[in-house]
C-alpha atoms as a PDB file:
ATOM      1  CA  UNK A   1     127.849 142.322  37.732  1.00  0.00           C
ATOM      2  CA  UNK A   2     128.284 139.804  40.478  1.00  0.00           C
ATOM      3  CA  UNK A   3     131.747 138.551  39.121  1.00  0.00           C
ATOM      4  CA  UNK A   4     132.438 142.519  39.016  1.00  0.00           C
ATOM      5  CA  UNK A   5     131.655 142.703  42.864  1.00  0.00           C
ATOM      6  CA  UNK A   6     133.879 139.419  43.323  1.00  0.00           C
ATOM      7  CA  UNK A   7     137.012 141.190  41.918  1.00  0.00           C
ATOM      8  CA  UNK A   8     136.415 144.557  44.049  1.00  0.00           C
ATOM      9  CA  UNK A   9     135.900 142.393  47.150  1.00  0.00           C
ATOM     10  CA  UNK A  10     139.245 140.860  46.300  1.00  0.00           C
ATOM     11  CA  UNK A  11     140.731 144.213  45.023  1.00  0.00           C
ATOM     12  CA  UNK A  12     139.880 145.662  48.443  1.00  0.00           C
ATOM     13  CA  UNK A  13     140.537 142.958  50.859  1.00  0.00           C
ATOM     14  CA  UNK A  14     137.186 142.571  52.673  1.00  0.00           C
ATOM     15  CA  UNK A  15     137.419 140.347  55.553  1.00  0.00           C
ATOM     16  CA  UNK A  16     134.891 137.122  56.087  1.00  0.00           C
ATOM     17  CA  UNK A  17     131.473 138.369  56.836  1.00  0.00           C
ATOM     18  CA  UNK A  18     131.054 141.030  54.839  1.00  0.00           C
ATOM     19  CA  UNK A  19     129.537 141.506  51.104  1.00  0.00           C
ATOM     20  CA  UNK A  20     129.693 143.886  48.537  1.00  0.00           C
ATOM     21  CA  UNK A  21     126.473 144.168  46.875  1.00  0.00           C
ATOM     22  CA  UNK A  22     127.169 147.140  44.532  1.00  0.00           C
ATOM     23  CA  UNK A  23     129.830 149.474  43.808  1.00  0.00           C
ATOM     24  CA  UNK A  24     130.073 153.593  42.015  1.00  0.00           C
ATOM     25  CA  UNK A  25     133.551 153.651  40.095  1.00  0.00           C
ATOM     26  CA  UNK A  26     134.786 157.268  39.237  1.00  0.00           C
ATOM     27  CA  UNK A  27     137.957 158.933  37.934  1.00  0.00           C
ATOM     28  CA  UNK A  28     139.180 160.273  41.409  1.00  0.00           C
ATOM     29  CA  UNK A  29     136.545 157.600  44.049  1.00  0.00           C
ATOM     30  CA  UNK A  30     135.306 154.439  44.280  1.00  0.00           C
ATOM     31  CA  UNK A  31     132.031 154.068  46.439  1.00  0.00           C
ATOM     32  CA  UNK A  32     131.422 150.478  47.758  1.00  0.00           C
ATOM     33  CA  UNK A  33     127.996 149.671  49.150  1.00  0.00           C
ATOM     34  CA  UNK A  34     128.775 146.615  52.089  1.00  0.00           C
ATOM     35  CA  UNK A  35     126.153 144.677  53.865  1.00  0.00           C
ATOM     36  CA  UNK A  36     127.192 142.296  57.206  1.00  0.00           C
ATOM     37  CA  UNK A  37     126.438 138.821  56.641  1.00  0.00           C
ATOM     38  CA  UNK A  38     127.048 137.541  60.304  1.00  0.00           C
ATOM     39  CA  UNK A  39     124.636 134.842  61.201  1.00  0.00           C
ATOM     40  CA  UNK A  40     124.022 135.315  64.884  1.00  0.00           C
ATOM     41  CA  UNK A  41     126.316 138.153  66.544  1.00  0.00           C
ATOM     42  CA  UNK A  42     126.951 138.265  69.806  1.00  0.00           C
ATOM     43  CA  UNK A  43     126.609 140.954  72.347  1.00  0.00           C
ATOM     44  CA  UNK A  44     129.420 142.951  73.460  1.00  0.00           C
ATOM     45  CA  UNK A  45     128.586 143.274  77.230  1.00  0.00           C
ATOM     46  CA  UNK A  46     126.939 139.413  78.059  1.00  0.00           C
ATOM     47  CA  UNK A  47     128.445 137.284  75.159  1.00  0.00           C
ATOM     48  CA  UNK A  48     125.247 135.704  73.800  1.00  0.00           C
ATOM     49  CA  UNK A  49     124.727 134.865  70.736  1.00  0.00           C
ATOM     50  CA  UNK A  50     121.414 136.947  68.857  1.00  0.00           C
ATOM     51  CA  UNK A  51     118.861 136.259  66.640  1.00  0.00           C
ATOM     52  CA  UNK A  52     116.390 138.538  66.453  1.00  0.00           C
ATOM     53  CA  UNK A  53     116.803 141.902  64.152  1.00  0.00           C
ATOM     54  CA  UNK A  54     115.628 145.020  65.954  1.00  0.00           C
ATOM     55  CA  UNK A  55     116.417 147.876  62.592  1.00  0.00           C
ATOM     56  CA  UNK A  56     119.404 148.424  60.439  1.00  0.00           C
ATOM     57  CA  UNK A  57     121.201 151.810  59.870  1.00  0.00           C
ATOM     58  CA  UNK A  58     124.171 152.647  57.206  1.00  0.00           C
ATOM     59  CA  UNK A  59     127.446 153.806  58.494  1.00  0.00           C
ATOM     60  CA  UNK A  60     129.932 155.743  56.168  1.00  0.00           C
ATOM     61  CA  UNK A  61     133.740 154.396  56.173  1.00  0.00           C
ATOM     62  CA  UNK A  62     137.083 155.572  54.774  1.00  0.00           C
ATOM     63  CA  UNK A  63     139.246 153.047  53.595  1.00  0.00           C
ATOM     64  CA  UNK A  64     142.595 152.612  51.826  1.00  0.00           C
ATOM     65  CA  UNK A  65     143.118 154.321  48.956  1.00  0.00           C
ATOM     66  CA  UNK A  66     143.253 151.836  45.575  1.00  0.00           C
ATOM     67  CA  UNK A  67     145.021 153.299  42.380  1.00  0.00           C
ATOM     68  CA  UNK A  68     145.254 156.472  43.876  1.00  0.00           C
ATOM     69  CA  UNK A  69     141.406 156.475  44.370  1.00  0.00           C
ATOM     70  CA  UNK A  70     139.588 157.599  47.492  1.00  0.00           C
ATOM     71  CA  UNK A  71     137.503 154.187  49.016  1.00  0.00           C
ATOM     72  CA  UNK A  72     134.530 154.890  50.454  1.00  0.00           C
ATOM     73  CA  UNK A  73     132.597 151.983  52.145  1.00  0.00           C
ATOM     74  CA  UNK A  74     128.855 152.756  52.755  1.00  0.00           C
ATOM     75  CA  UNK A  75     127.749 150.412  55.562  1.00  0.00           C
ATOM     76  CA  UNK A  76     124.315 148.414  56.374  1.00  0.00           C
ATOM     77  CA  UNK A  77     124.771 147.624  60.100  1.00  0.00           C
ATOM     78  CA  UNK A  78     121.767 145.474  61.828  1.00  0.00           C
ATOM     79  CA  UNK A  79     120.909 146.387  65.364  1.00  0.00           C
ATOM     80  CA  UNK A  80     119.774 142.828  67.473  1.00  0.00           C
ATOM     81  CA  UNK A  81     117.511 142.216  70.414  1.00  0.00           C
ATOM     82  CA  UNK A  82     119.748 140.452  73.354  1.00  0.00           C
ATOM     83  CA  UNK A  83     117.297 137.924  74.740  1.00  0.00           C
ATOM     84  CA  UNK A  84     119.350 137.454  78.108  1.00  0.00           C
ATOM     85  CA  UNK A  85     117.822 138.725  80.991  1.00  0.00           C
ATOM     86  CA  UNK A  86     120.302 139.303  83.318  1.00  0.00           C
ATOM     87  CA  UNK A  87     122.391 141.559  80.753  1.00  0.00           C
ATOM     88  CA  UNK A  88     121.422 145.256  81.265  1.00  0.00           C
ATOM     89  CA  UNK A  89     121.658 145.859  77.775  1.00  0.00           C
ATOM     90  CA  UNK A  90     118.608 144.854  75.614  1.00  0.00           C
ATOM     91  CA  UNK A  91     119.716 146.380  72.011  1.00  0.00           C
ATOM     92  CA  UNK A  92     123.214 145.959  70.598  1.00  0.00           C
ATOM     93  CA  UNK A  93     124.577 146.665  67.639  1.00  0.00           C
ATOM     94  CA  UNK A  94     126.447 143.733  65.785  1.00  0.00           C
ATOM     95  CA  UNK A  95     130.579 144.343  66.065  1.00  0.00           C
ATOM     96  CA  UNK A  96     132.614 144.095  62.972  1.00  0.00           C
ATOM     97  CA  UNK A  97     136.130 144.030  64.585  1.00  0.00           C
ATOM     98  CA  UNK A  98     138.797 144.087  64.467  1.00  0.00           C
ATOM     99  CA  UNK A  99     138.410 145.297  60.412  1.00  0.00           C
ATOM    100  CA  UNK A 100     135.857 148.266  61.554  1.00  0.00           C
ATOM    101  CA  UNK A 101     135.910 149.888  65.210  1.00  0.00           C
ATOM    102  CA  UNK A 102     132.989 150.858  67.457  1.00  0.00           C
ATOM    103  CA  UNK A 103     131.886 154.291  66.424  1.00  0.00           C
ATOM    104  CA  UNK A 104     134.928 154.878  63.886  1.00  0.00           C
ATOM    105  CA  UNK A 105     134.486 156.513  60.469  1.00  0.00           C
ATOM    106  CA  UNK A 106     137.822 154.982  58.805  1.00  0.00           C
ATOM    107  CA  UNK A 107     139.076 151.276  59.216  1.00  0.00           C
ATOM    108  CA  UNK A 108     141.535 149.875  61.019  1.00  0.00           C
ATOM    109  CA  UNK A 109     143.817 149.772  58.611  1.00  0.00           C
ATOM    110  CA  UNK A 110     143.015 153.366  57.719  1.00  0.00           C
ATOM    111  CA  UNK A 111     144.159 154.149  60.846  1.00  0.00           C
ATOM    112  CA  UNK A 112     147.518 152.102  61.030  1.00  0.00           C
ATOM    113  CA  UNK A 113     148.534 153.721  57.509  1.00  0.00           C
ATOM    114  CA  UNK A 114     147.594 156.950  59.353  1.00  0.00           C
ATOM    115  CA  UNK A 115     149.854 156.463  61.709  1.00  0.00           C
ATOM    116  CA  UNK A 116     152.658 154.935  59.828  1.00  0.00           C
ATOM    117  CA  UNK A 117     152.700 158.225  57.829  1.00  0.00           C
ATOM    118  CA  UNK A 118     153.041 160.611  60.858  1.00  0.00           C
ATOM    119  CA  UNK A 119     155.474 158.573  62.128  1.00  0.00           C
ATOM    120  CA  UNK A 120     157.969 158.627  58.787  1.00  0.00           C
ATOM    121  CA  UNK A 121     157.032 162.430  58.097  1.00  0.00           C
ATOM    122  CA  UNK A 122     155.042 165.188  60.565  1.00  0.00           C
ATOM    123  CA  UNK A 123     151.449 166.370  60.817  1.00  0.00           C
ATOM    124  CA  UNK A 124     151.939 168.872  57.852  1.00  0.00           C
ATOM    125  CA  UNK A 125     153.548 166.713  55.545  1.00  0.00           C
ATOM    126  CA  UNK A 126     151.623 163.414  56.276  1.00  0.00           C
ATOM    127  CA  UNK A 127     148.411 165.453  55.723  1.00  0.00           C
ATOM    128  CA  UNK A 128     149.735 166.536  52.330  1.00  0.00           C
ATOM    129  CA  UNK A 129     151.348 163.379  51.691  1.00  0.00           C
ATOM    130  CA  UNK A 130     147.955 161.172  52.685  1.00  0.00           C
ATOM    131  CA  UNK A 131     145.851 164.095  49.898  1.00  0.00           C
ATOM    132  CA  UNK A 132     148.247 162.936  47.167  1.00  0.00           C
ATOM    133  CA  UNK A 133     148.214 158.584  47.966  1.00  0.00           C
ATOM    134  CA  UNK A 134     143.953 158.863  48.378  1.00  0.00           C
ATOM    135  CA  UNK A 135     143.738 159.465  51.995  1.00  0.00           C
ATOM    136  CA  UNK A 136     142.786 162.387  53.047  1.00  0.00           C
ATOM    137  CA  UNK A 137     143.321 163.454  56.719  1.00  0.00           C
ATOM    138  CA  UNK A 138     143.723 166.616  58.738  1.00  0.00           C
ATOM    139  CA  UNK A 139     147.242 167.111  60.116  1.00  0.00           C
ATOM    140  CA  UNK A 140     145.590 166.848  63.846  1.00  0.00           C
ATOM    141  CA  UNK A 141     144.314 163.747  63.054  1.00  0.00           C
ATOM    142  CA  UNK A 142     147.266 162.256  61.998  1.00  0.00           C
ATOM    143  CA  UNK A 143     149.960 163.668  65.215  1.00  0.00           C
ATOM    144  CA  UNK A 144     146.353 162.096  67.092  1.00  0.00           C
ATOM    145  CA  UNK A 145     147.138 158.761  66.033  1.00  0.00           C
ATOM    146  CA  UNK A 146     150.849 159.470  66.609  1.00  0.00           C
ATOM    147  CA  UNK A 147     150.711 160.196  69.960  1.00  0.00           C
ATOM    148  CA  UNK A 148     148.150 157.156  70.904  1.00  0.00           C
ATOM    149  CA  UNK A 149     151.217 155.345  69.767  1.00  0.00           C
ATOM    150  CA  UNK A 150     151.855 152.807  72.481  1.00  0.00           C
ATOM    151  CA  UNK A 151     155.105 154.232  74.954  1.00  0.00           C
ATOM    152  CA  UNK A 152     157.956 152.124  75.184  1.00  0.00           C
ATOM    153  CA  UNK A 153     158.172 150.067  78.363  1.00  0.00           C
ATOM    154  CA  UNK A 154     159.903 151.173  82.138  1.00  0.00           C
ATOM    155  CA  UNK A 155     160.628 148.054  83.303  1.00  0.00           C
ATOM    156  CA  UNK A 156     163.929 148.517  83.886  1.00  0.00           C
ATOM    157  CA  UNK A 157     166.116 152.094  83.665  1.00  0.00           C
ATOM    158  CA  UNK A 158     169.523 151.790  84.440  1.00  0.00           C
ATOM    159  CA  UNK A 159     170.694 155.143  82.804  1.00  0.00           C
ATOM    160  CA  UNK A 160     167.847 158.266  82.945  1.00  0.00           C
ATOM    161  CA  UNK A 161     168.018 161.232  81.628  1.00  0.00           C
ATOM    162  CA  UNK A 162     165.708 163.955  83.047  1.00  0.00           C
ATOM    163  CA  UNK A 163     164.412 167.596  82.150  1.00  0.00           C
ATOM    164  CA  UNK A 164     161.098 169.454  81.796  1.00  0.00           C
ATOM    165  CA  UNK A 165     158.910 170.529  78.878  1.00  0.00           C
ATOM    166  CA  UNK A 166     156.188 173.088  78.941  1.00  0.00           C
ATOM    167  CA  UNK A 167     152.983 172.493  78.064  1.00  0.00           C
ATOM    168  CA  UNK A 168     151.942 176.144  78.179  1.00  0.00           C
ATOM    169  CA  UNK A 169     155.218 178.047  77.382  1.00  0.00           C
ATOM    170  CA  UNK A 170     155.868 179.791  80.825  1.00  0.00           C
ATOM    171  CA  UNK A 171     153.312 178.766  83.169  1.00  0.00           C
ATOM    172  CA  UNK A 172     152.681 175.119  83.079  1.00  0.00           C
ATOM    173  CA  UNK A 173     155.650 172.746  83.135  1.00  0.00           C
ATOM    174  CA  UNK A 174     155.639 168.685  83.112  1.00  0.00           C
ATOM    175  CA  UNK A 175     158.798 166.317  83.167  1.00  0.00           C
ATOM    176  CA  UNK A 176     160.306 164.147  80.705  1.00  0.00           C
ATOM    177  CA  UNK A 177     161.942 160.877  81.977  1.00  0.00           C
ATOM    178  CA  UNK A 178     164.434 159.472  78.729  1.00  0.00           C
ATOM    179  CA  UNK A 179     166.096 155.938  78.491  1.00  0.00           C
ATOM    180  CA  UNK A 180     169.780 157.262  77.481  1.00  0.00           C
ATOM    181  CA  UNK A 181     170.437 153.510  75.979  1.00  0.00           C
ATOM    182  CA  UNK A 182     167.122 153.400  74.147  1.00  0.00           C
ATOM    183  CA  UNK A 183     166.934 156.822  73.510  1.00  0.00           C
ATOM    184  CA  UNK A 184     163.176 156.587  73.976  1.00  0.00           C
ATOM    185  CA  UNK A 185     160.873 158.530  75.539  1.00  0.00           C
ATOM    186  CA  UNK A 186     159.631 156.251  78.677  1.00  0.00           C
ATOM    187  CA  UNK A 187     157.453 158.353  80.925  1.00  0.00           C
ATOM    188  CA  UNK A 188     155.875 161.971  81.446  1.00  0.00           C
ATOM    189  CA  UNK A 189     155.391 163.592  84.632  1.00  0.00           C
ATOM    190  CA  UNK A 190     152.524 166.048  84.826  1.00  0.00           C
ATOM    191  CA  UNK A 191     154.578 168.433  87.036  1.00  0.00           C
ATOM    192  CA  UNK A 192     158.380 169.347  87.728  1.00  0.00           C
ATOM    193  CA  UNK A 193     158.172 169.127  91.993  1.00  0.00           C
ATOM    194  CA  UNK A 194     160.587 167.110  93.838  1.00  0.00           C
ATOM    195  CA  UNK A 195     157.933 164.492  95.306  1.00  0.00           C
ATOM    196  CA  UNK A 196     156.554 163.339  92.524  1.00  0.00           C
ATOM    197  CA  UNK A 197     159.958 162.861  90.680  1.00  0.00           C
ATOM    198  CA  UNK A 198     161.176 161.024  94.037  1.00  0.00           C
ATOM    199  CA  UNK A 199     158.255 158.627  93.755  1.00  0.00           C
ATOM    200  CA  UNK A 200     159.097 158.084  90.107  1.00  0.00           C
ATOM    201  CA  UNK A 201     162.747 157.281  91.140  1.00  0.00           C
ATOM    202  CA  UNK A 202     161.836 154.682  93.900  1.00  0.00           C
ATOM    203  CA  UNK A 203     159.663 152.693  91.647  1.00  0.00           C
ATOM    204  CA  UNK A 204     163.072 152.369  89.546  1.00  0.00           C
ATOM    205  CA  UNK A 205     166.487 151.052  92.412  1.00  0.00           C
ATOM    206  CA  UNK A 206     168.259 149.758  89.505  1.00  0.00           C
ATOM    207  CA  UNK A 207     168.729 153.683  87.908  1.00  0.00           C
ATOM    208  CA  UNK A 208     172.629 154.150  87.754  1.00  0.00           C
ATOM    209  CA  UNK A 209     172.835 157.253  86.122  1.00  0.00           C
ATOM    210  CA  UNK A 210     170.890 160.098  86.143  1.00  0.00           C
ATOM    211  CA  UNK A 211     171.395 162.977  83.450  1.00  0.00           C
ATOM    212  CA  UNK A 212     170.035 166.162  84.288  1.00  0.00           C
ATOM    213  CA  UNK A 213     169.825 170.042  83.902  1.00  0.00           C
ATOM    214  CA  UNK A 214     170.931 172.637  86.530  1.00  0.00           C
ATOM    215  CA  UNK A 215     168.039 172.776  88.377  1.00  0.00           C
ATOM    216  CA  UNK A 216     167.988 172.050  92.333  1.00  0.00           C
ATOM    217  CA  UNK A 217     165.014 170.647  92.162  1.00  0.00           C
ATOM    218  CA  UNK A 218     165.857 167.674  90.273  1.00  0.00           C
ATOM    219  CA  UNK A 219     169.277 167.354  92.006  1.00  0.00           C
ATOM    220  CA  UNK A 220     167.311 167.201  94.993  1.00  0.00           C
ATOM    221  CA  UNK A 221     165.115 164.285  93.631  1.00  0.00           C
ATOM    222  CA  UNK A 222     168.175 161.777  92.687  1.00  0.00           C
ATOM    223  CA  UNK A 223     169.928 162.639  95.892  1.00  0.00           C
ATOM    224  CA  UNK A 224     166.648 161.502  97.827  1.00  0.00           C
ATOM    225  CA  UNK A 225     165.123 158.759  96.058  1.00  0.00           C
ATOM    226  CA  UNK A 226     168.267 157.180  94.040  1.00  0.00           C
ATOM    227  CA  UNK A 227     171.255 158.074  96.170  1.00  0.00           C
ATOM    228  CA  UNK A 228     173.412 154.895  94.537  1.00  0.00           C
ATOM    229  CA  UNK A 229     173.806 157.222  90.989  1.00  0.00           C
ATOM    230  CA  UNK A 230     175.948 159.627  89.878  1.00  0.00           C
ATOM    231  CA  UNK A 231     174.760 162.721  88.874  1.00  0.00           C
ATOM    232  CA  UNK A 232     175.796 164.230  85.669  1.00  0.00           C
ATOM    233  CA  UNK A 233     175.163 167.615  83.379  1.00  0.00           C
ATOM    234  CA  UNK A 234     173.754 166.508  80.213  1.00  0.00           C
ATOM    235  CA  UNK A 235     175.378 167.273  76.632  1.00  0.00           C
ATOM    236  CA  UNK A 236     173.167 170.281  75.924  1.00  0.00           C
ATOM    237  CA  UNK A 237     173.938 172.223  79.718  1.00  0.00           C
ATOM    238  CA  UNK A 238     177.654 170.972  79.406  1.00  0.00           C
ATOM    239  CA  UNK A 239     178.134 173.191  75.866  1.00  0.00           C
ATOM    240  CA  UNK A 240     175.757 175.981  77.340  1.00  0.00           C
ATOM    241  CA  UNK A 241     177.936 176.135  80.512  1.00  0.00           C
ATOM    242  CA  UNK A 242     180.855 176.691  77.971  1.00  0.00           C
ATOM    243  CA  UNK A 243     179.732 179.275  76.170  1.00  0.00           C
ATOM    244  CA  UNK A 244     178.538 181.245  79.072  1.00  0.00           C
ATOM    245  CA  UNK A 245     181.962 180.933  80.146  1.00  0.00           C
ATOM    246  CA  UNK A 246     183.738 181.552  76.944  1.00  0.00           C
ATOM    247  CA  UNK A 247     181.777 184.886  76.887  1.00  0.00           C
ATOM    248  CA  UNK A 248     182.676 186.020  80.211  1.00  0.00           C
ATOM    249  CA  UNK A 249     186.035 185.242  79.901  1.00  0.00           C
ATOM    250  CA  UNK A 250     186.166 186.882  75.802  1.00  0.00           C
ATOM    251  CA  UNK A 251     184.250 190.192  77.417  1.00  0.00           C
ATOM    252  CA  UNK A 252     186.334 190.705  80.139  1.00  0.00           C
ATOM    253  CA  UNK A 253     189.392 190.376  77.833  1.00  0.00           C
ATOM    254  CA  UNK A 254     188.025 192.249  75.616  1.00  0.00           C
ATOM    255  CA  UNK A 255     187.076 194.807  78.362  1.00  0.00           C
ATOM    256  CA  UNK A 256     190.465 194.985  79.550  1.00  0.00           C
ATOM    257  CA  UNK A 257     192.163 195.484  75.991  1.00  0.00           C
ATOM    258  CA  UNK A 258     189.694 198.426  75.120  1.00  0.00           C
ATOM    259  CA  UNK A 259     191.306 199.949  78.432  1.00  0.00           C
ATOM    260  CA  UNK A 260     195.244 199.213  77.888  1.00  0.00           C
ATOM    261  CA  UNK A 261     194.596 200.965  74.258  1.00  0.00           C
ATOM    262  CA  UNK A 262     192.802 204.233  76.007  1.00  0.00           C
ATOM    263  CA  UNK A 263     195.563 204.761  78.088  1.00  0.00           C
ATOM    264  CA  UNK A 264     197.785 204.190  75.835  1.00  0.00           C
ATOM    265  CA  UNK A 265     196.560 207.083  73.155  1.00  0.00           C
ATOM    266  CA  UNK A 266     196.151 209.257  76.528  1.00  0.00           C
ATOM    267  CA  UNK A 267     199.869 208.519  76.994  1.00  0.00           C
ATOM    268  CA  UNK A 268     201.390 209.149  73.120  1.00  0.00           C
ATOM    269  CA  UNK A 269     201.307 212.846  71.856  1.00  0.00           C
ATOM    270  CA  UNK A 270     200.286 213.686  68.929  1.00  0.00           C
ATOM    271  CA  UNK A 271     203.557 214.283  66.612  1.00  0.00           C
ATOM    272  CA  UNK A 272     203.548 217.579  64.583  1.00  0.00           C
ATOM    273  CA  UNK A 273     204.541 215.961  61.614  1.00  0.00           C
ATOM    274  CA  UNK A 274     203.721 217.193  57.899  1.00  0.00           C
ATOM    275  CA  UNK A 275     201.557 214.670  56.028  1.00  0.00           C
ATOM    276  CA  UNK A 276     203.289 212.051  53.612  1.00  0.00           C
ATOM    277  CA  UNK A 277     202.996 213.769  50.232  1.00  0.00           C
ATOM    278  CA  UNK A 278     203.033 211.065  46.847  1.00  0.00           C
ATOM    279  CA  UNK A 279     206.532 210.782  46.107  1.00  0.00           C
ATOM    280  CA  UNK A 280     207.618 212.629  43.607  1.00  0.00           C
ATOM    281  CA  UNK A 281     208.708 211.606  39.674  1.00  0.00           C
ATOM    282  CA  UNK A 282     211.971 211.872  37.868  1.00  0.00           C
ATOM    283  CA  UNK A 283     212.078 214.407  35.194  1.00  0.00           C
ATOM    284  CA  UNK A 284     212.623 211.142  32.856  1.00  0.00           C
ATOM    285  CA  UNK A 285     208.946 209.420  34.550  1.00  0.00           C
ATOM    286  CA  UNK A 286     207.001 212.481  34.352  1.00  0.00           C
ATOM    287  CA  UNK A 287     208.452 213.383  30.792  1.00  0.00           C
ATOM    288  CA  UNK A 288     206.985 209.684  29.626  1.00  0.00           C
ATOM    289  CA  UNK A 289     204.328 210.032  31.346  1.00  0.00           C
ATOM    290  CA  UNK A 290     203.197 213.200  29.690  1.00  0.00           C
ATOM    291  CA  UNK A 291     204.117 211.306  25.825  1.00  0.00           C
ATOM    292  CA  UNK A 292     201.582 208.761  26.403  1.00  0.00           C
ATOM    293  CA  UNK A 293     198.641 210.889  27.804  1.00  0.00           C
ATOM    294  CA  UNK A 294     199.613 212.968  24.824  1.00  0.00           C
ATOM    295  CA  UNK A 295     199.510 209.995  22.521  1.00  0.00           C
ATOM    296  CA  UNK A 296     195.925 208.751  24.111  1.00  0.00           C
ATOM    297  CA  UNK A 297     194.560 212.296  23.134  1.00  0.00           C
ATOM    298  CA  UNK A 298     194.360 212.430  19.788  1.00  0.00           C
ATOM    299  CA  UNK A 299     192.615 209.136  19.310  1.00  0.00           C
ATOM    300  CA  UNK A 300     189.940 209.872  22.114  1.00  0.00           C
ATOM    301  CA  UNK A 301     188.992 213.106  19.547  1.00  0.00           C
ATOM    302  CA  UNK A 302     189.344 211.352  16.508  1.00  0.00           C
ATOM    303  CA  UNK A 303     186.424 208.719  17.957  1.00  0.00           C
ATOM    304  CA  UNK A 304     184.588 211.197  19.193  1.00  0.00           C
ATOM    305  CA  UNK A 305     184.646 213.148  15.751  1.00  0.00           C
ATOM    306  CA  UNK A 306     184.066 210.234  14.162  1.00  0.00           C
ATOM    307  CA  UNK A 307     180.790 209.528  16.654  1.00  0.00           C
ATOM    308  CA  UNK A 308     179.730 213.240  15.856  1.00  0.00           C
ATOM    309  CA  UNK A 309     179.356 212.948  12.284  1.00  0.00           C
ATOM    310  CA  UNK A 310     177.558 209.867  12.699  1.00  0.00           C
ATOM    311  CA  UNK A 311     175.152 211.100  14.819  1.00  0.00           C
ATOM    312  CA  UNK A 312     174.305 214.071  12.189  1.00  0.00           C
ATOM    313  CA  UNK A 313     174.193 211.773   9.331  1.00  0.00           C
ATOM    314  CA  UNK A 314     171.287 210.029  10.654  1.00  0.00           C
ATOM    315  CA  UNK A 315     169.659 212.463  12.030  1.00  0.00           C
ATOM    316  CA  UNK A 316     169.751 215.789   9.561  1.00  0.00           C
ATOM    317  CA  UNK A 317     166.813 215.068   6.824  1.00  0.00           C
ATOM    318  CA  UNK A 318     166.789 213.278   3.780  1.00  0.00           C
ATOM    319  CA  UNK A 319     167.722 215.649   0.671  1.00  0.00           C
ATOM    320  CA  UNK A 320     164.988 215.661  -2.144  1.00  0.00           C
ATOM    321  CA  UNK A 321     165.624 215.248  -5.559  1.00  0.00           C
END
């Protein structure tokens, strides 16, 4: 049994200071009971080492799946006394970081493949995706540990591109700041006014370019707070501004054309014309003509006679004797 619990340990990748002591195998799960072994932990608010057990409690983890199997770790924690006087708290429990966090039900690495999924696919699909590999997770969890993703970093912005978002479609509106060389997503605003994307700007004298939609406000912003850039339309606003155009210009064309042909059947009379009749055969056409409808004749009755008597054959009654 114990060289069993070796090769799960192993299997699983438990880190120093933790010890499997017994283990549930099933088609579809694999339940691993763990128990710390830390000698004397030390408290997360002073630092001092502990000694003295004050109770123990079991915590329930998710781990990586193995085989396709669903790991679950079932977890004896130890609560200790802190004997320092000067710390304000008197009962910790002992820290098993950085494989297990403070008050989390999965494990670290749980949550990195979490995230690694939601970042290659979507909440929808990672969710399904996760069910299928052994880990099962809501789609909100996963687009959770997506957007705790670290941001990338504003040191330095030379071109921005700028434009808002809603967060409650038609009411509440934020601002999105873009790298254009990066193409990342560098900083959100948590409304669209002209001060606080001014402030934004100063923080940032190196910005060169700024990118933005037709609004004043923002064109008010870059003109304040980073008058050394040139202001630009950005590629969406540049193709919308040409099909706006293109449509006036088509409908007024289009208007006018619909007019020039109104006046012009005003203008024309109608011509008392007879109708164009089918032009007529020569007596040689129409005396073919007649020869082969003639010949097609006698062959449609023949089949048809032919279909007739068939019909009665099978249906009139037998004759007896």
């Amino acid at each position: 049994m114990l060289e069993v619990l070796m090769k799960i340990e192993a299997l699983l990748g438990l880190p120093e200071g933790l010890e499997a002591v017994s283990s549930e195998v099933t088609d579809q799960e694999i339940t691993l009971t763990v128990v710390s072994t830390q000698q004397k932990p030390c408290c997360p608010l002073c630092g001092s080492s502990a000694s003295r057990v004050h109770s123990q409690y079991r915590r329930h983890l998710t781990d990586m799946s193995c085989a396709g199997r669903r790991v679950r770790l079932i977890l004896q924690v130890r609560k200790f006394f802190c004997d320092e006087k000067t710390c304000a708290r008197k009962i910790f429990t002992e820290r098993l970081v950085p494989f297990i966090q403070p008050w989390a039900r999965v494990t670290t690495r749980f949550f990195q493949a979490m995230e690694d999924i939601g970042l290659a696919t979507s909440g929808m699909l990672g969710a399904r995706l996760g069910k299928r590999l052994g880990m099962p997770a809501s789609w909100m969890t996963i687009l959770r540990r997506v957007m705790a993703c670290p941001g990338a970093s504003s040191e330095r912005v030379v071109q921005l591109g700028i434009d808002d978002f809603s967060f409650r479609r038609g009411r509440t509106f934020g601002t999105m700041l873009v790298d254009l060389q990066s193409h990342q997503v560098i900083d959100l605003l948590p409304d669209r006014a002209v001060e606080t994307v001014s402030a934004w700007m100063r923080m940032h004298p190196e910005i060169r370019l700024v990118s933005r939609d037709r609004a004043g406000d923002y064109a008010s912003a870059a003109a304040r707070a980073a008058p050394q850039a040139r202001q630009c339309a950005d590629r969406f606003h540049v193709l919308k501004n040409l099909g706006e155009a293109l449509e006036g210009v088509l409908a007024r064309h289009l208007a006018a054309h619909r007019t020039s042909q109104a006046q012009q059947s005003r203008a024309t009379p109608l011509s008392d014309a007879p109708s164009k009749q089918p032009p007529k055969q020569s007596p040689k056409e129409a005396e073919l003509s007649q020869a082969k409808r003639e010949e097609r004749l006698p062959a449609t009755s023949k089949l048809w006679l032919y279909a007739n008597r068939a019909s009665r054959k099978w249906l009139l009654p037998a004759k007896s004797g």
